[in-house]
Protein backbone atom coordinates (compact mmCIF):
# COMPACT_ATOMS: atom_id res chain seq x y z
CA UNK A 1 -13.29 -103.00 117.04
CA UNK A 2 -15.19 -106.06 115.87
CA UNK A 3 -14.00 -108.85 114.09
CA UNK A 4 -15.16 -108.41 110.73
CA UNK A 5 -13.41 -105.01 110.70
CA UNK A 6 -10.13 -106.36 111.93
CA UNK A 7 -10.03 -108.73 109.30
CA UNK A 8 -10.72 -106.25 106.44
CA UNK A 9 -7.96 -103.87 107.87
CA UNK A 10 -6.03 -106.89 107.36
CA UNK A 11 -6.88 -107.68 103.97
CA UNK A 12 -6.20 -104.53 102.87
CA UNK A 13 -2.50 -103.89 104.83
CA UNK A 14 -1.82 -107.20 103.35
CA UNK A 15 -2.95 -105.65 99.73
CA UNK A 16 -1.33 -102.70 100.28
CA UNK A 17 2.01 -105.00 101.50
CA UNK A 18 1.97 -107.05 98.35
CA UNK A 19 1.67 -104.08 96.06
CA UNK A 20 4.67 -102.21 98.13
CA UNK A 21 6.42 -105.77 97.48
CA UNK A 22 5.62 -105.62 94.01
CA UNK A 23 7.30 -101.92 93.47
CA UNK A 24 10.06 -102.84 95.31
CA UNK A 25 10.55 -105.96 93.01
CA UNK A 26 10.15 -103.80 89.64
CA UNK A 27 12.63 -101.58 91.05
CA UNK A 28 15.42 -103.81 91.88
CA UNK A 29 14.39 -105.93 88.32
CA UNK A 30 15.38 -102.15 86.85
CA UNK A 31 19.10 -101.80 88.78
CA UNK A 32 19.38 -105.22 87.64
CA UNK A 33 18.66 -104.09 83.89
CA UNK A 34 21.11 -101.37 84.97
CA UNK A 35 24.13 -103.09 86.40
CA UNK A 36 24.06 -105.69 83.48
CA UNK A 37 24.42 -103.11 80.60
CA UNK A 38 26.96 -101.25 82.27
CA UNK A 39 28.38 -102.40 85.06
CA UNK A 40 31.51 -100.44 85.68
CA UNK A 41 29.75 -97.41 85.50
CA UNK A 42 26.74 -98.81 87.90
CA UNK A 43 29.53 -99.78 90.36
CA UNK A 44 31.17 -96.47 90.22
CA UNK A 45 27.90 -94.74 91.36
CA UNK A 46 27.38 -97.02 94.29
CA UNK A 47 30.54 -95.75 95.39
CA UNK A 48 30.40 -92.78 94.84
CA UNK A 49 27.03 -93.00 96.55
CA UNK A 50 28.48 -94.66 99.53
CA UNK A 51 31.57 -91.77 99.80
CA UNK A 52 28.67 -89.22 99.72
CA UNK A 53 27.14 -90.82 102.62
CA UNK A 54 29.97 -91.33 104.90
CA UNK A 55 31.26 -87.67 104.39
CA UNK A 56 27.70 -86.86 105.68
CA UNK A 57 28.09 -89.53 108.47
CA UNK A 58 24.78 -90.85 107.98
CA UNK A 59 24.20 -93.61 110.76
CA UNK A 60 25.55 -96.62 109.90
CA UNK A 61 22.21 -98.70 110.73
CA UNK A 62 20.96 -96.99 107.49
CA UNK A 63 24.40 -98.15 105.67
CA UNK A 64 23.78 -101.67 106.51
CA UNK A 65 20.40 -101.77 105.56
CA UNK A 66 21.13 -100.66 102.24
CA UNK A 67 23.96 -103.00 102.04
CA UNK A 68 21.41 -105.31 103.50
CA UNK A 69 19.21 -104.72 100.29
CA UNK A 70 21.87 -104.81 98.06
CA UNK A 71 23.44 -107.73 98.64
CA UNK A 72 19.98 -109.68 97.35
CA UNK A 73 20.68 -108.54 93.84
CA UNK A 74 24.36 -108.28 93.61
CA UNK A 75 24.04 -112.61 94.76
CA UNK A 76 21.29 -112.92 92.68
CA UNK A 77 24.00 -111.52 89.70
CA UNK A 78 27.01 -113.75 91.13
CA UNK A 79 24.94 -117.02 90.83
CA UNK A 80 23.37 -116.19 87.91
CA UNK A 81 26.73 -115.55 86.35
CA UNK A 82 28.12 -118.47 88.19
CA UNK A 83 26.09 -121.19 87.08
CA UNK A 84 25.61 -119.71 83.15
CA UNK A 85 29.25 -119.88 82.90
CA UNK A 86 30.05 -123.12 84.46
């Protein structure tokens, strides 16, 4: 492979990275939206999400990955609710 190809393989995983990044961003902007009309009832999904998976036993790398992902926003929430109120 020569150089000038590597680089535009490059380019264009990077492209396609940003625009993954991008999706992924909308989507947590849209729990966000979610949780902050109606919280208790966001919460009570998530757990009843999380009971589903542990009856199923899925592995628990997967569980802490998503708890991994969700801890972003649900900080995100606490400072933002944090430093409005103080």
């Amino acid at each position: 492979m020569n150089y000038t190809r590597a680089l535009s393989n490059r380019r264009q995983a990077v492209a396609r990275c940003r625009a993954a990044r991008a999706d992924l961003d909308a989507a947590v902007d849209d729990v966000i939206g979610v949780y902050q009309a109606h919280p208790f009832s966001t919460l009570a999904g998530a757990a009843g999400i999380g009971f589903v998976l542990a009856q199923l036993r899925v592995g628990s790398g997967l569980i802490r990955a998503g708890a991994r992902i969700a801890s972003g926003p649900a900080w995100k929430l606490a400072r933002q609710y944090l430093f409005n109120n103080l």
